[in-house]
N, C-alpha and C. Protein backbone atom coordinates (compact mmCIF):
# COMPACT_ATOMS: atom_id res chain seq x y z
N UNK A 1 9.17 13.46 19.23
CA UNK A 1 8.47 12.26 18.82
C UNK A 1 8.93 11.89 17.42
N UNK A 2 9.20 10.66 17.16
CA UNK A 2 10.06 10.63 15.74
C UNK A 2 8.78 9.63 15.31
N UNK A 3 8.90 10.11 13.95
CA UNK A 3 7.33 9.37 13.11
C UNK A 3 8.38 8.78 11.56
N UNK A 4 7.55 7.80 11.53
CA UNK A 4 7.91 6.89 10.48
C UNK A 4 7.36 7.83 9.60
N UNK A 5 5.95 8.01 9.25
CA UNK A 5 5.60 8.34 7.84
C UNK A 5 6.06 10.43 8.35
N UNK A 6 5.99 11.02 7.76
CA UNK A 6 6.20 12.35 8.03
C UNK A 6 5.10 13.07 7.00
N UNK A 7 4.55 12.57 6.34
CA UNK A 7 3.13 12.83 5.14
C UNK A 7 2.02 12.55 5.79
N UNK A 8 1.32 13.38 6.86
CA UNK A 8 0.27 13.46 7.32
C UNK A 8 -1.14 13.55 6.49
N UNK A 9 -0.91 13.70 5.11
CA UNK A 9 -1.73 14.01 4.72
C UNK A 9 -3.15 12.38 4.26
N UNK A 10 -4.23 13.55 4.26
CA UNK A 10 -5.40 12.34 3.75
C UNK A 10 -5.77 12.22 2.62
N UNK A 11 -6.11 11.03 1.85
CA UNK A 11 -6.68 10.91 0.97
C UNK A 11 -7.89 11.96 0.56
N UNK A 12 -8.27 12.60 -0.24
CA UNK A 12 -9.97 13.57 -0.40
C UNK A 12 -10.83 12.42 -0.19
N UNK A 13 -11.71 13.18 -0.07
CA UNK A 13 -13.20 12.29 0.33
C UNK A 13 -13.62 11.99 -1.34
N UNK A 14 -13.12 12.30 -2.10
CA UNK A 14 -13.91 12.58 -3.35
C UNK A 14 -12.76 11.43 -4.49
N UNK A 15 -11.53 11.39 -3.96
CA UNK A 15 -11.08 10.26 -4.46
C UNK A 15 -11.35 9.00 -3.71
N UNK A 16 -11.89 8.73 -2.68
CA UNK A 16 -11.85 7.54 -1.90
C UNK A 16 -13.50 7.08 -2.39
N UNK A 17 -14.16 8.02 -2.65
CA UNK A 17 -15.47 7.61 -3.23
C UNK A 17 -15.22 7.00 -4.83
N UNK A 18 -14.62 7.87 -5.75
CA UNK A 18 -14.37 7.41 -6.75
C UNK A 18 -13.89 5.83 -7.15
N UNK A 19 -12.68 6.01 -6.31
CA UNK A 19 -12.22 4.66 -5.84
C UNK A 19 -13.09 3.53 -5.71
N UNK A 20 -13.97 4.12 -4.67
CA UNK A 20 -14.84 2.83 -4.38
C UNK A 20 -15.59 2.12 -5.38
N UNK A 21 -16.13 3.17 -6.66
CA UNK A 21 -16.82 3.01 -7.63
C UNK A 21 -15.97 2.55 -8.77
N UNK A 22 -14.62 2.44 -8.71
CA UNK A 22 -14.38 1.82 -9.87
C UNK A 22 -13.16 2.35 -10.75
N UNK A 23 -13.04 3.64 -10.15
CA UNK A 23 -12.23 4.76 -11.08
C UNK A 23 -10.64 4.64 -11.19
N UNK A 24 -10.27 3.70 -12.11
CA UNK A 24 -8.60 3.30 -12.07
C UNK A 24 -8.07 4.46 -11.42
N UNK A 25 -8.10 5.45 -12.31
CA UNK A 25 -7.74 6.92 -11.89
C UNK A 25 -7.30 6.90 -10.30
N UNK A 26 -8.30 6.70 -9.60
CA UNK A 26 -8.43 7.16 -8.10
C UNK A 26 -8.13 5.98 -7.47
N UNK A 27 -8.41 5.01 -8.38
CA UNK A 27 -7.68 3.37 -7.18
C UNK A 27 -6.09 3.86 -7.07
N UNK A 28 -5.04 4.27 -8.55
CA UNK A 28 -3.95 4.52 -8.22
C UNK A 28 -3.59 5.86 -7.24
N UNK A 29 -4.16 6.30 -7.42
CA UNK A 29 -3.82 7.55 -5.89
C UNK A 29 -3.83 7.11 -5.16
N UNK A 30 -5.34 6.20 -4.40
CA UNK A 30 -4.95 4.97 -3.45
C UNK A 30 -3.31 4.51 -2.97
N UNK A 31 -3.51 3.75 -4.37
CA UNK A 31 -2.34 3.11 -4.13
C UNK A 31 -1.11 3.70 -4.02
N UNK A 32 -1.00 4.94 -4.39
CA UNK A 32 0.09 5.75 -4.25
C UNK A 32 0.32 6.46 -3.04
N UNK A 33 -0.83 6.86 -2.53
CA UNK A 33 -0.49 7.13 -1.65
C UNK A 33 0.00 6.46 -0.42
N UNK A 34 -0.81 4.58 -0.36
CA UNK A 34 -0.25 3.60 0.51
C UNK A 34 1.38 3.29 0.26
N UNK A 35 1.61 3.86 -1.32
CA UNK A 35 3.22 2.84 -1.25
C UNK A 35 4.18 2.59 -0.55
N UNK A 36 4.65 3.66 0.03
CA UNK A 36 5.73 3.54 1.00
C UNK A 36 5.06 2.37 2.71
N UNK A 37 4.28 2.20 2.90
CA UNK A 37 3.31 1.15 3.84
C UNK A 37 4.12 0.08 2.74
N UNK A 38 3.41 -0.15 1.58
CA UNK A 38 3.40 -1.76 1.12
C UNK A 38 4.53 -1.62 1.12
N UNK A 39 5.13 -1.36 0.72
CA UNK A 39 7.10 -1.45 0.30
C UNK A 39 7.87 -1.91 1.56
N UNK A 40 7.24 -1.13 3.07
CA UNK A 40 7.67 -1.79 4.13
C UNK A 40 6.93 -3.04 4.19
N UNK A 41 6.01 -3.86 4.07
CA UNK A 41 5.41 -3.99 4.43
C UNK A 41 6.41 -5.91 3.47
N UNK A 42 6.50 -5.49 2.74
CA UNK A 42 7.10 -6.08 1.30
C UNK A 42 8.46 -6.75 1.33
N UNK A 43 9.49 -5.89 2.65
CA UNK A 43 10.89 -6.54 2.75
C UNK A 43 11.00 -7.67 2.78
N UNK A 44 12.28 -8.25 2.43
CA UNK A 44 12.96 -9.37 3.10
C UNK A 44 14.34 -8.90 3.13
N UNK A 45 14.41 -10.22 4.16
CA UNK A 45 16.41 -10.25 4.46
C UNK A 45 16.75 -11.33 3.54
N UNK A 46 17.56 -10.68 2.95
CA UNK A 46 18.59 -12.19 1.92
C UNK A 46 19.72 -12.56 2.85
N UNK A 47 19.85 -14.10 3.23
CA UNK A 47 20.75 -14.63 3.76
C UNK A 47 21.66 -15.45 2.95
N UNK A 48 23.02 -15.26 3.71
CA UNK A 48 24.31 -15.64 2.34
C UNK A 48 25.06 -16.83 3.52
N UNK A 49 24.70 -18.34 3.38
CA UNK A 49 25.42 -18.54 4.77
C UNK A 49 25.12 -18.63 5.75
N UNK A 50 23.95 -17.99 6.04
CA UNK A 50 23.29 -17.59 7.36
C UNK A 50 23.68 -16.14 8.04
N UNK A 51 24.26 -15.50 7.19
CA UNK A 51 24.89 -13.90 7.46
C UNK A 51 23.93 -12.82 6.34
N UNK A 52 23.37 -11.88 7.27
CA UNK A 52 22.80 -11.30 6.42
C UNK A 52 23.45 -10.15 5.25
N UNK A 53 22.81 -10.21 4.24
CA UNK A 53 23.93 -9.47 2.81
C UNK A 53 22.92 -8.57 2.46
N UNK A 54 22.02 -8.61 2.35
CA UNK A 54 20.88 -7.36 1.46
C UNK A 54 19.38 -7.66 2.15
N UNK A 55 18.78 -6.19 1.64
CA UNK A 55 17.14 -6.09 2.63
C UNK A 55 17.21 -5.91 0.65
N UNK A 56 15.77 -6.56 0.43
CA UNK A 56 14.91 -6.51 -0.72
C UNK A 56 13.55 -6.34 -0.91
N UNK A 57 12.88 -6.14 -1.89
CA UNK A 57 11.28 -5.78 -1.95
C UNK A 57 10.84 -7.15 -2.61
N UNK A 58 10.08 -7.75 -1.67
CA UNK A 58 9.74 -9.11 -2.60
C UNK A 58 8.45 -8.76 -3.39
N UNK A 59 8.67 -8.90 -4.80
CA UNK A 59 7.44 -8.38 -5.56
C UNK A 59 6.56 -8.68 -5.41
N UNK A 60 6.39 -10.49 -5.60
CA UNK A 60 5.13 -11.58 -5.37
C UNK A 60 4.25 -10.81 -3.91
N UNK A 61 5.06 -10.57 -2.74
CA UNK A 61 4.22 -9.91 -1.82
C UNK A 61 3.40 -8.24 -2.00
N UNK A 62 4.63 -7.45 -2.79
CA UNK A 62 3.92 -6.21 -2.57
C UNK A 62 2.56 -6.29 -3.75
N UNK A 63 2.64 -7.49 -5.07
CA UNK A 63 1.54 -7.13 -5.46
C UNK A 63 0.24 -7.69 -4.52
N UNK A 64 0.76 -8.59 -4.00
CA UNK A 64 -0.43 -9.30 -3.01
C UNK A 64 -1.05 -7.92 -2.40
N UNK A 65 -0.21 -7.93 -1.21
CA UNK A 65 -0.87 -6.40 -0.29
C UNK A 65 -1.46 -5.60 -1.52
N UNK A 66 -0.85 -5.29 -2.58
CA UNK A 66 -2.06 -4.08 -3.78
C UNK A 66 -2.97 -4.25 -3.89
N UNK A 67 -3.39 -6.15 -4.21
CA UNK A 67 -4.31 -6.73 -4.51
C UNK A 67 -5.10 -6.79 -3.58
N UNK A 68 -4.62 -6.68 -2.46
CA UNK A 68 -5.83 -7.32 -0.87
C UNK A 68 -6.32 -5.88 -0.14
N UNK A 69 -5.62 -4.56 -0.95
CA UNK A 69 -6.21 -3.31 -0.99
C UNK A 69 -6.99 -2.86 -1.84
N UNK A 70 -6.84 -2.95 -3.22
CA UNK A 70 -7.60 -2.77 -4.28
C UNK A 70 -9.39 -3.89 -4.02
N UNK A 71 -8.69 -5.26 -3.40
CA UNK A 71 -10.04 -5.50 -3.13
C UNK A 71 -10.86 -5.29 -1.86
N UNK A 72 -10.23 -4.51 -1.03
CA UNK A 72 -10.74 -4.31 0.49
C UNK A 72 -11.67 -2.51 0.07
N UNK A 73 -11.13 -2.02 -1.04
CA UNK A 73 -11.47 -0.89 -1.33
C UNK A 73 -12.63 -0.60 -1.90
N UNK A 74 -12.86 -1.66 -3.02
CA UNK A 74 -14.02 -1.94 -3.79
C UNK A 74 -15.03 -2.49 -3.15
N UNK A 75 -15.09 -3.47 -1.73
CA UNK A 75 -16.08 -3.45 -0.75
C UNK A 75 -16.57 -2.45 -0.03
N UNK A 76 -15.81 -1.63 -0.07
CA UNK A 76 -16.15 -0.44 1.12
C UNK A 76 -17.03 0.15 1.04
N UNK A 77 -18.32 -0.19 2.20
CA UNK A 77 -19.13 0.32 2.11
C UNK A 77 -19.18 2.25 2.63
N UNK A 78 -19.05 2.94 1.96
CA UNK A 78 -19.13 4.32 2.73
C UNK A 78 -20.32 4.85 3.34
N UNK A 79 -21.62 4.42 2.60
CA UNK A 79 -22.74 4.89 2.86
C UNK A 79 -23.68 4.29 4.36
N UNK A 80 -22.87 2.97 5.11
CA UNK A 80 -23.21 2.82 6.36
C UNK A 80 -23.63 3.92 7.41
């Protein structure tokens, strides 16, 4: 079975709470740990001609996706 991410691992329960509350600290673990997601998530194809020449990280997008995590994070209700 071939897997894209090969880092099974989870966030702690104890940074995802932190997170929720506010804790730069623990928003960037968050985010660190999503990066390789946003970065795919982030490509483009540069076309030269109409022939493709380079795959790139479009910034304007990957901060978007940070931003639309950082604020999906700070809603999160855990205590439901």
């Amino acid at each position: 079975m071939n897997k894209k991410n090969t880092n099974n691992s989870f966030l702690a329960a104890d940074v995802i709470i932190s997170a929720i509350s506010g804790d730069p600290i623990a928003m960037s673990k968050v985010l660190n740990h999503y990066q390789r997601y946003i970065v795919s998530l982030s490509l483009r194809n540069n076309y030269i001609n109409g022939v493709l020449s380079s795959v790139y990280i479009d910034e304007f997008m990957r901060r978007s996706v940070e931003s639309k995590l950082i604020e999906k994070v700070m809603t999160f209700d855990i205590y439901r």
